[in-house]
PDB file of N, CA and C in Angstrom:
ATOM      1  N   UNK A   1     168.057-154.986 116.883  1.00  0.00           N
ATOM      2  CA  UNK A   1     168.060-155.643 115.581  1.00  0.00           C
ATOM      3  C   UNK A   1     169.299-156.532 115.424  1.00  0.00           C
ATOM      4  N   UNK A   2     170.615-156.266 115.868  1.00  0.00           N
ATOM      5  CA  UNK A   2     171.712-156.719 115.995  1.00  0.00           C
ATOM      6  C   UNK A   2     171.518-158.071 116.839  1.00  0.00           C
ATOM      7  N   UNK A   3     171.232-158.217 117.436  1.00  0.00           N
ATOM      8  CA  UNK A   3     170.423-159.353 118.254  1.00  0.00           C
ATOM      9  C   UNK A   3     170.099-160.307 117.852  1.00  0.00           C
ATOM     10  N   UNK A   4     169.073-159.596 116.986  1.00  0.00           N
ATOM     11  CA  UNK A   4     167.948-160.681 116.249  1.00  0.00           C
ATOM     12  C   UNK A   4     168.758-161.204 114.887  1.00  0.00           C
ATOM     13  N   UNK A   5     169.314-160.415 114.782  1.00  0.00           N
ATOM     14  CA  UNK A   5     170.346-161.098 113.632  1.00  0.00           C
ATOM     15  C   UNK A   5     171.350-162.249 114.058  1.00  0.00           C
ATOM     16  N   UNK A   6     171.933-161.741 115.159  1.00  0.00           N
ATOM     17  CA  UNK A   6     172.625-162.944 115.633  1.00  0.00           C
ATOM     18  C   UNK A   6     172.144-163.938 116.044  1.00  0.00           C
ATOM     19  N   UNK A   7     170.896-164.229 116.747  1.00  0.00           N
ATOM     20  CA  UNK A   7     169.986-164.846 117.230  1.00  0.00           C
ATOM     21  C   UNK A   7     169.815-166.311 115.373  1.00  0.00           C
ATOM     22  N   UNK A   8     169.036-165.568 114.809  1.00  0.00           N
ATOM     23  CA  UNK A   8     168.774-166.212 113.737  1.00  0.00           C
ATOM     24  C   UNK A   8     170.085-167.134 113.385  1.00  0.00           C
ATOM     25  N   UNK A   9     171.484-165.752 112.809  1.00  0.00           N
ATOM     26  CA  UNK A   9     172.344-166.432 112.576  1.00  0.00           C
ATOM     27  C   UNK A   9     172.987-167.885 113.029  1.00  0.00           C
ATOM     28  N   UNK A  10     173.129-167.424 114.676  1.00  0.00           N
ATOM     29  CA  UNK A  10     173.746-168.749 115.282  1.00  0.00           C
ATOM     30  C   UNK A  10     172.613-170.362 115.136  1.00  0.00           C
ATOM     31  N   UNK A  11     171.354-169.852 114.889  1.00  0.00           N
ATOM     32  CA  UNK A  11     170.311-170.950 115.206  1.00  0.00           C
ATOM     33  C   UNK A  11     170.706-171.753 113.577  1.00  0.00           C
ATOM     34  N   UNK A  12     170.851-170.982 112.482  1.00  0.00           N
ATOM     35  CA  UNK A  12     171.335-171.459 111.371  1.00  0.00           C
ATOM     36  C   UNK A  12     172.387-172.242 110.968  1.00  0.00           C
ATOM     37  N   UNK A  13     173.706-171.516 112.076  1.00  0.00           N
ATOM     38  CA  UNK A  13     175.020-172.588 112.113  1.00  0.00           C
ATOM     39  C   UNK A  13     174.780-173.788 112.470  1.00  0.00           C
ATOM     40  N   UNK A  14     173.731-173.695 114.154  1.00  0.00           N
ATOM     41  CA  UNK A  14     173.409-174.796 114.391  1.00  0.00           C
ATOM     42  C   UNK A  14     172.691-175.839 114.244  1.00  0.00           C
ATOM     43  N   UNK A  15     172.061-175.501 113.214  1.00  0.00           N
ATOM     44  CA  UNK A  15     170.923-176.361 112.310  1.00  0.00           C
ATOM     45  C   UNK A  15     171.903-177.103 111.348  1.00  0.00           C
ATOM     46  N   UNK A  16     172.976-176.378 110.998  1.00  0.00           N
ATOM     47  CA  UNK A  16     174.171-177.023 109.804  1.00  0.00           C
ATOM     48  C   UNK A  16     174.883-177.418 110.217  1.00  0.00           C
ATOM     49  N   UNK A  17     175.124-176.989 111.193  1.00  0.00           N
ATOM     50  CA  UNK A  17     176.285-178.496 112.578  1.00  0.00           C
ATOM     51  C   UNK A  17     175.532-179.530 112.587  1.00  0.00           C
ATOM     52  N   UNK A  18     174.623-179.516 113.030  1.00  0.00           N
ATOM     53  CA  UNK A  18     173.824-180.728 113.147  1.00  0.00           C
ATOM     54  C   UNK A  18     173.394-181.615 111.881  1.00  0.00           C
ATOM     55  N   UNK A  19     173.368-180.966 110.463  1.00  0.00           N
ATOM     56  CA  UNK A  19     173.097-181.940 109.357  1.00  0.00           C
ATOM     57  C   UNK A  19     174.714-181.871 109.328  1.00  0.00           C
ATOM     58  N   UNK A  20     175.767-181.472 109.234  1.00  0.00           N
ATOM     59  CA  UNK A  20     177.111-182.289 109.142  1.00  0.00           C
ATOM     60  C   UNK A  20     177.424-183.040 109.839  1.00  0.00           C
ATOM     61  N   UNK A  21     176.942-183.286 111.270  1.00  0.00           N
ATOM     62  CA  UNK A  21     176.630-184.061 112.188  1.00  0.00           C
ATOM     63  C   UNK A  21     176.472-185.166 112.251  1.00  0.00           C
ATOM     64  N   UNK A  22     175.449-185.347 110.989  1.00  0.00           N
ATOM     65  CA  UNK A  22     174.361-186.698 110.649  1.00  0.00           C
ATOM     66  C   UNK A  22     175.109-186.980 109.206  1.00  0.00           C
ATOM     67  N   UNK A  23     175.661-186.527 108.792  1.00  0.00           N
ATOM     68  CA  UNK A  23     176.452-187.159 107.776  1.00  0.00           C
ATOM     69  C   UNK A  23     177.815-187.781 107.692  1.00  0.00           C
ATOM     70  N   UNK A  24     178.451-187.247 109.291  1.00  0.00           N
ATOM     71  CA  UNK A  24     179.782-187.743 109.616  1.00  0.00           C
ATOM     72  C   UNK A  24     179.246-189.252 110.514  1.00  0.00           C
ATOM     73  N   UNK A  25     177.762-189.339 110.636  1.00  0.00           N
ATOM     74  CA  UNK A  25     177.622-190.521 111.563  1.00  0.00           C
ATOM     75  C   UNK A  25     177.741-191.512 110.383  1.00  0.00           C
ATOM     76  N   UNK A  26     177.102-191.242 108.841  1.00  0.00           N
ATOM     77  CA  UNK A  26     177.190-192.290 107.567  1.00  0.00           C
ATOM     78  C   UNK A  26     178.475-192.184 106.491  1.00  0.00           C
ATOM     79  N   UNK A  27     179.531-191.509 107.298  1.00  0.00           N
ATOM     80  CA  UNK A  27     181.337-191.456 106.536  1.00  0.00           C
ATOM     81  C   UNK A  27     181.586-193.010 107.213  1.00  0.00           C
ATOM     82  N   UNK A  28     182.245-193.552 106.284  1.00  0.00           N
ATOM     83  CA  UNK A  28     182.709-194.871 106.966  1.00  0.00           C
ATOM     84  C   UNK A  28     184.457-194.997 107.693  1.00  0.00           C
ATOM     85  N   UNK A  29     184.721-193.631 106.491  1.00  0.00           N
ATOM     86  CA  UNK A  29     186.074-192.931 107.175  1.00  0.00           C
ATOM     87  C   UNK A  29     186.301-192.132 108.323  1.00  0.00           C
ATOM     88  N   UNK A  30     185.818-191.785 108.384  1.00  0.00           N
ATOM     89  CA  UNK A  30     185.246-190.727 110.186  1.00  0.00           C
ATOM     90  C   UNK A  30     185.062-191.804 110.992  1.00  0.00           C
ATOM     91  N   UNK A  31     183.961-192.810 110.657  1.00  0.00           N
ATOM     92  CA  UNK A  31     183.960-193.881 111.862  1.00  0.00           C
ATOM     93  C   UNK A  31     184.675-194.706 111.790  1.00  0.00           C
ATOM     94  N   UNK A  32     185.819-195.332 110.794  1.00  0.00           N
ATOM     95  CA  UNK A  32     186.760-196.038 110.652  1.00  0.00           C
ATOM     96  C   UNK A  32     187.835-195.333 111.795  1.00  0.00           C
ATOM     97  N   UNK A  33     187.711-193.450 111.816  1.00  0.00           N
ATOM     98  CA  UNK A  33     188.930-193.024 111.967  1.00  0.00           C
ATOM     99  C   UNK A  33     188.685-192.850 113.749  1.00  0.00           C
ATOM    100  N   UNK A  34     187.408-192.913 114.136  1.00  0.00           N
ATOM    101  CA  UNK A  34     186.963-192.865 115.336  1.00  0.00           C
ATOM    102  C   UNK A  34     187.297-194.186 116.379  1.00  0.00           C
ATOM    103  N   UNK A  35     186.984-194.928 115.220  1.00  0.00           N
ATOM    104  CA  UNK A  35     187.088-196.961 115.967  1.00  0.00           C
ATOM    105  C   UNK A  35     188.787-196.936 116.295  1.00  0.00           C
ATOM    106  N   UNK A  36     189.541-196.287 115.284  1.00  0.00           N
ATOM    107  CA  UNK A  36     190.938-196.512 114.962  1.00  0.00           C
ATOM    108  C   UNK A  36     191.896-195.725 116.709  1.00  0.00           C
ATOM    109  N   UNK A  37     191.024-194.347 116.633  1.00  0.00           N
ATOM    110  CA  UNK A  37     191.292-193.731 117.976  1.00  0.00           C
ATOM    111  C   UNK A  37     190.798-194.168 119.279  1.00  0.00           C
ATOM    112  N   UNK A  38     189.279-195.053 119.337  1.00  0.00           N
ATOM    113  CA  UNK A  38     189.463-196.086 120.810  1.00  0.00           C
ATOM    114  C   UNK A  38     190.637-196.635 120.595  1.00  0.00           C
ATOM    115  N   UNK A  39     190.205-197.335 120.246  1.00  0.00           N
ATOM    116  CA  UNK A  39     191.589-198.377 120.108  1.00  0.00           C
ATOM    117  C   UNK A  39     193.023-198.174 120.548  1.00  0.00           C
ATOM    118  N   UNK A  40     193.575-196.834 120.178  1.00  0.00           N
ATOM    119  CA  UNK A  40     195.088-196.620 120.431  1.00  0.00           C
ATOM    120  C   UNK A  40     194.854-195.591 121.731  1.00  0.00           C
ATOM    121  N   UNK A  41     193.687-194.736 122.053  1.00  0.00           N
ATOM    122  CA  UNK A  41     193.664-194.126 123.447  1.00  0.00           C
ATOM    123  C   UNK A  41     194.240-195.019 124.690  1.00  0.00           C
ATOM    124  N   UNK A  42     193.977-196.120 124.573  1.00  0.00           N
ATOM    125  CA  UNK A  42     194.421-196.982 126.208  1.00  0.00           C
ATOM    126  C   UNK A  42     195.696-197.303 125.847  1.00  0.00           C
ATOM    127  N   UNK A  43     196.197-197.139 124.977  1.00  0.00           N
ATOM    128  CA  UNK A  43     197.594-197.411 124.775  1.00  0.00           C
ATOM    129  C   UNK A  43     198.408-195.869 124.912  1.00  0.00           C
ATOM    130  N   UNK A  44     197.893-195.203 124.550  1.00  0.00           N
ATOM    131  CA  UNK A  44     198.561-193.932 124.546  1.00  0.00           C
ATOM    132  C   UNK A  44     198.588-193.486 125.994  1.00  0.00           C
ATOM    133  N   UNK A  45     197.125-193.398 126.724  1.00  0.00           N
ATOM    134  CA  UNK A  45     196.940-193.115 128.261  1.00  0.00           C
ATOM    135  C   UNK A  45     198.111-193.753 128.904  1.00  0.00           C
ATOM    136  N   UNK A  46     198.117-195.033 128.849  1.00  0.00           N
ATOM    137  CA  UNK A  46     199.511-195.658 129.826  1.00  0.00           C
ATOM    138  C   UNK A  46     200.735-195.182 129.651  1.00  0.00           C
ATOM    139  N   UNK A  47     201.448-194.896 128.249  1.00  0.00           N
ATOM    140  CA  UNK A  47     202.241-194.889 128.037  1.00  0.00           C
ATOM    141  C   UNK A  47     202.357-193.033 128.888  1.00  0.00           C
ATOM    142  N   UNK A  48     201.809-192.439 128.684  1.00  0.00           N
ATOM    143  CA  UNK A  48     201.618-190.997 128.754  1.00  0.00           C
ATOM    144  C   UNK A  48     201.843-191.029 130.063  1.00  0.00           C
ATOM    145  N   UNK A  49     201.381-191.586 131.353  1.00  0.00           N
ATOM    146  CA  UNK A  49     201.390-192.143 132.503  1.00  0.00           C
ATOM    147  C   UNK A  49     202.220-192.662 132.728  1.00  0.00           C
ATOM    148  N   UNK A  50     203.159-193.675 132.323  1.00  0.00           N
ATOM    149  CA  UNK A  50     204.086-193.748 132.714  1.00  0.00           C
ATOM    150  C   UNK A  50     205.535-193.085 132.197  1.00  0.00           C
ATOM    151  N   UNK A  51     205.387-192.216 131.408  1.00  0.00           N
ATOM    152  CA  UNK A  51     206.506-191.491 131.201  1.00  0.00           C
ATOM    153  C   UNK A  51     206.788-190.232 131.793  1.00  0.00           C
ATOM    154  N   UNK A  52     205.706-189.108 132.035  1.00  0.00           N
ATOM    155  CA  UNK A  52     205.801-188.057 132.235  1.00  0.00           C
ATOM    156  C   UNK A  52     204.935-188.051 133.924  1.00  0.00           C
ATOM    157  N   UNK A  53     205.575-187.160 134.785  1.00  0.00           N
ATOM    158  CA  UNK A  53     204.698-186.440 136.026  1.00  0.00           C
ATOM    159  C   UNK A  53     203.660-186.340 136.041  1.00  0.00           C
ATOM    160  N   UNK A  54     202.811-185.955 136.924  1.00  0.00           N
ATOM    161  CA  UNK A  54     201.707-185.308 136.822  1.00  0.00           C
ATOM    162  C   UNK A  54     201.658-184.094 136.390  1.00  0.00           C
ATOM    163  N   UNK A  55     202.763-183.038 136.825  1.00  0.00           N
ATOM    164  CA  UNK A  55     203.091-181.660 136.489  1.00  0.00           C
ATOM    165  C   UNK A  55     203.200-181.886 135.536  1.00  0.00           C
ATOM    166  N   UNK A  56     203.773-182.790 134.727  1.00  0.00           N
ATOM    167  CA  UNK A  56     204.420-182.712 133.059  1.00  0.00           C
ATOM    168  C   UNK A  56     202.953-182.905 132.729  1.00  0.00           C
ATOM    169  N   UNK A  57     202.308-183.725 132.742  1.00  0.00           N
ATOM    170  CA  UNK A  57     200.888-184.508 132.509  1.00  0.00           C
ATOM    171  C   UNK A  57     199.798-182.982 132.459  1.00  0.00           C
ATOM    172  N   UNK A  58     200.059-182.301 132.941  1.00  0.00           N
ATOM    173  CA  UNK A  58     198.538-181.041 133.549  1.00  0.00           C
ATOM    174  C   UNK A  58     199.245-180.309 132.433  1.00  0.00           C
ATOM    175  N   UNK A  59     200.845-179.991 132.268  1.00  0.00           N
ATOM    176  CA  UNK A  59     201.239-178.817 131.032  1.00  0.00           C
ATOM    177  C   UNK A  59     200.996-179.545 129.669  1.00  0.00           C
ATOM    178  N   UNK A  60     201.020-180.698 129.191  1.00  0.00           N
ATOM    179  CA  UNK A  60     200.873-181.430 128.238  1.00  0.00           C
ATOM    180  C   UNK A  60     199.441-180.987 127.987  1.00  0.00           C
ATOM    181  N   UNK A  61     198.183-181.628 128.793  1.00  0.00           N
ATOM    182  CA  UNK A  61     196.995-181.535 128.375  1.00  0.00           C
ATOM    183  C   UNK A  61     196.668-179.863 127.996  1.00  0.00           C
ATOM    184  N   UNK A  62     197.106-179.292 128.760  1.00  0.00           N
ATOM    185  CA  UNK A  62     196.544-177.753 128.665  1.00  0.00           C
ATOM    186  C   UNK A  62     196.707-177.316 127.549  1.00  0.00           C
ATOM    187  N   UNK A  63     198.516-177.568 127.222  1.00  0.00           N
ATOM    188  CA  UNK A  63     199.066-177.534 125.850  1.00  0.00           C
ATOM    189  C   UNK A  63     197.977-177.824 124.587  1.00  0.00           C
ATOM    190  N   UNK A  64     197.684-179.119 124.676  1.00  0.00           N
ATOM    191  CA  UNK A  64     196.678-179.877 123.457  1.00  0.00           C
ATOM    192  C   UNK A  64     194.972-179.027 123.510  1.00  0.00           C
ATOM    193  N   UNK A  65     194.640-178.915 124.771  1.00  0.00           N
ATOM    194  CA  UNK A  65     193.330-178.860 125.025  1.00  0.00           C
ATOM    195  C   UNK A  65     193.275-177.073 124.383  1.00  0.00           C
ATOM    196  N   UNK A  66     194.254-176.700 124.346  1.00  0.00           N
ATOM    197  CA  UNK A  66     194.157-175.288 123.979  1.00  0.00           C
ATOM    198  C   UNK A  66     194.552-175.091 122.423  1.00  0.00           C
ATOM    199  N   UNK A  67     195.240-175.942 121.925  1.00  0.00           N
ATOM    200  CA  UNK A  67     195.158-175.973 120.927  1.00  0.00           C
ATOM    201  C   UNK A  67     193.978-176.931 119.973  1.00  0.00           C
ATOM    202  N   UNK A  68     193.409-177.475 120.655  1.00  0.00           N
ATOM    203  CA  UNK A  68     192.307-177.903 119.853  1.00  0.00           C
ATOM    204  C   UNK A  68     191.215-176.969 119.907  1.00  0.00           C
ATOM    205  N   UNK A  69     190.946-175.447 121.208  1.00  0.00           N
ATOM    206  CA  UNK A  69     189.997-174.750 121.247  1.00  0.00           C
ATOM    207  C   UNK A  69     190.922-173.851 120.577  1.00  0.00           C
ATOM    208  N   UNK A  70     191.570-173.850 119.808  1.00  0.00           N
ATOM    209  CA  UNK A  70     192.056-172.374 118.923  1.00  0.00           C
ATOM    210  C   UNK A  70     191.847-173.286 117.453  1.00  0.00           C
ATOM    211  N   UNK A  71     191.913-174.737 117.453  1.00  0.00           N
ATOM    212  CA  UNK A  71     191.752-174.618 115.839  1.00  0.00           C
ATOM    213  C   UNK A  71     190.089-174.738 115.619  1.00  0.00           C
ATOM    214  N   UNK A  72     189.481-175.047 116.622  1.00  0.00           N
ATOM    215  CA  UNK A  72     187.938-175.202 116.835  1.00  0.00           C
ATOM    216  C   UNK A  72     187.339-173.612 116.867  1.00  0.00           C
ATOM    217  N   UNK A  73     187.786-172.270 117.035  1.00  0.00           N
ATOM    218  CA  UNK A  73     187.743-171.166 117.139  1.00  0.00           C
ATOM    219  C   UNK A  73     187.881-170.780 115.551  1.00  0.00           C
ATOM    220  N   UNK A  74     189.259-171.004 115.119  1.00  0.00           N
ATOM    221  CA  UNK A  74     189.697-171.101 113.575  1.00  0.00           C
ATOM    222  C   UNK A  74     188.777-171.343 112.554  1.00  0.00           C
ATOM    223  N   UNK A  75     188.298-172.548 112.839  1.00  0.00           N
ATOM    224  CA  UNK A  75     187.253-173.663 111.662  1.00  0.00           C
ATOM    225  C   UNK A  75     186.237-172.916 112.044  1.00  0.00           C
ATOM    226  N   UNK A  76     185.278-172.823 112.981  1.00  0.00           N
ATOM    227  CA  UNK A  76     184.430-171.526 113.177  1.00  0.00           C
ATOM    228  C   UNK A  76     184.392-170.550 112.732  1.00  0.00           C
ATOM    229  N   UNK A  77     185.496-169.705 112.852  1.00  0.00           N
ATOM    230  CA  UNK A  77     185.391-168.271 112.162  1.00  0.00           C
ATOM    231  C   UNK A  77     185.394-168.366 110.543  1.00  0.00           C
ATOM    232  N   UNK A  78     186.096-169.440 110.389  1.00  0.00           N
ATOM    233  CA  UNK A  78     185.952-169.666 108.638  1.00  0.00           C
ATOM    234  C   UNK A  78     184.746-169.928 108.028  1.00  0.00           C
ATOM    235  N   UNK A  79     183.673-170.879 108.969  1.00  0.00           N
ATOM    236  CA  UNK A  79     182.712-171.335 108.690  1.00  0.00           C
ATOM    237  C   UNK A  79     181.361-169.937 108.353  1.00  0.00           C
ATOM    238  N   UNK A  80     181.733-168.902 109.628  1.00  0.00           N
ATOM    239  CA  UNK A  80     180.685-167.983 109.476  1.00  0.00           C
ATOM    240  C   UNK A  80     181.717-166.865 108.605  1.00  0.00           C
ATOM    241  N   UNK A  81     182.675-166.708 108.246  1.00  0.00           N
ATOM    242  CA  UNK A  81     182.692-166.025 107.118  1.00  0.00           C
ATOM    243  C   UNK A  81     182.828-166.923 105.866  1.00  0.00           C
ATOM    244  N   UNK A  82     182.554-167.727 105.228  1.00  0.00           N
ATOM    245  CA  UNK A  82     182.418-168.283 104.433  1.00  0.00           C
ATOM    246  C   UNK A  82     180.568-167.977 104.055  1.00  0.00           C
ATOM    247  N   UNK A  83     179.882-168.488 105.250  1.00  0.00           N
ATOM    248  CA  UNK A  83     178.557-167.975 104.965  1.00  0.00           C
ATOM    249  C   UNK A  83     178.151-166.211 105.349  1.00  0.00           C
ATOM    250  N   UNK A  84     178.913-165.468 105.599  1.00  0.00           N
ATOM    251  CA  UNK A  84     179.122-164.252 104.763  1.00  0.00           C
ATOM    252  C   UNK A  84     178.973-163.914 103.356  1.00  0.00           C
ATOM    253  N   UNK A  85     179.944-164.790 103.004  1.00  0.00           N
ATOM    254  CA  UNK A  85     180.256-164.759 101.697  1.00  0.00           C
ATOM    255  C   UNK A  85     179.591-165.194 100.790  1.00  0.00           C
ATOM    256  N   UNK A  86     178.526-165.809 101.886  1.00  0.00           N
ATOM    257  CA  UNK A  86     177.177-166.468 100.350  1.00  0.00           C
ATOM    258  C   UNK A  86     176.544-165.809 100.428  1.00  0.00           C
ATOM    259  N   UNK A  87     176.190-165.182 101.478  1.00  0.00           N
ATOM    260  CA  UNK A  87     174.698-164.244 101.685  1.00  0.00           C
ATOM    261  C   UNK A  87     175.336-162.695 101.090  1.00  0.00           C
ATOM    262  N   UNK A  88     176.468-162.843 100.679  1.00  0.00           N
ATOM    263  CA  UNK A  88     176.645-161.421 100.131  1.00  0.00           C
ATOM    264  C   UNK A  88     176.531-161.845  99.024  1.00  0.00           C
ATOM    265  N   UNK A  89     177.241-163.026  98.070  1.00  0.00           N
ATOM    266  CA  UNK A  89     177.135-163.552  96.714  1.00  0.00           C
ATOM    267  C   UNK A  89     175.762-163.634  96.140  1.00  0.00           C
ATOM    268  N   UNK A  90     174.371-163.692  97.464  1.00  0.00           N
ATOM    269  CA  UNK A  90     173.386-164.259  97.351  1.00  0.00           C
ATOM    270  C   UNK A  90     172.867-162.610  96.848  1.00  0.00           C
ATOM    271  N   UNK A  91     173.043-161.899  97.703  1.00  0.00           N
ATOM    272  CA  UNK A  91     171.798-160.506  97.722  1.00  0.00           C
ATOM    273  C   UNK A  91     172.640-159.917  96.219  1.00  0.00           C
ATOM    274  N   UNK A  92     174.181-159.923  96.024  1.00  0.00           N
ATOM    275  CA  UNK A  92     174.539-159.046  94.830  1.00  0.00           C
ATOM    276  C   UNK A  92     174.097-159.795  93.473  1.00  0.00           C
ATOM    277  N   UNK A  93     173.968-160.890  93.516  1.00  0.00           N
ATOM    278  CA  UNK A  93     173.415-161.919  92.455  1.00  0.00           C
ATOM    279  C   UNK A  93     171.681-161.235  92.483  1.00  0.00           C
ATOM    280  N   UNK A  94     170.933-160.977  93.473  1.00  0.00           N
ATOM    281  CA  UNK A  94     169.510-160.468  92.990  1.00  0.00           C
ATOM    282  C   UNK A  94     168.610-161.127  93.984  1.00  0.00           C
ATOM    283  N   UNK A  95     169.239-162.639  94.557  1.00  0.00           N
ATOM    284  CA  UNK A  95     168.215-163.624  95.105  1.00  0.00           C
ATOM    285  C   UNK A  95     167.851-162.945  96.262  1.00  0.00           C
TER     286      UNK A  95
END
């Protein structure tokens, strides 16, 4: 049963990833802020390249890449206890 609960659950997050998904494609600020980041990546890559090693270069990325999967872990866990928190608001309310 535990299963099937999770089963459902996750298919639900991912049904709501996907309509926030489709609404960050019609933010003009998200894609303003997306156009804004091509843009300065080839400038940042070189500069990044020519300042630091490769060794410096592999501890840098790991550095970032791990901190973007801990705040991506973070925003996740908030997301499914937040919808906790409705489906408990939901059943003690009666619905």
């Amino acid at each position: 049963m535990v299963d099937d609960k999770w089963k459902s659950l996750t298919t639900l997050l991912f049904e709501r990833e996907e309509i926030a998904n489709k609404r960050l494609k019609d933010n003009s600020l998200y894609l303003e802020l997306c156009e804004c980041q091509e843009q300065t990546e080839e400038v940042v890559e070189r500069m990044y390249h020519e300042r630091f090693t490769h060794e410096e270069r592999i501890i840098i990325r790991r550095h970032y890449e791990g901190e973007t999967e801990k705040s991506s872990m973070e925003i996740h866990e908030s997301y499914i206890q937040g919808l906790k928190d409705c489906f408990q608001l939901v059943t003690w309310l009666g619905f």
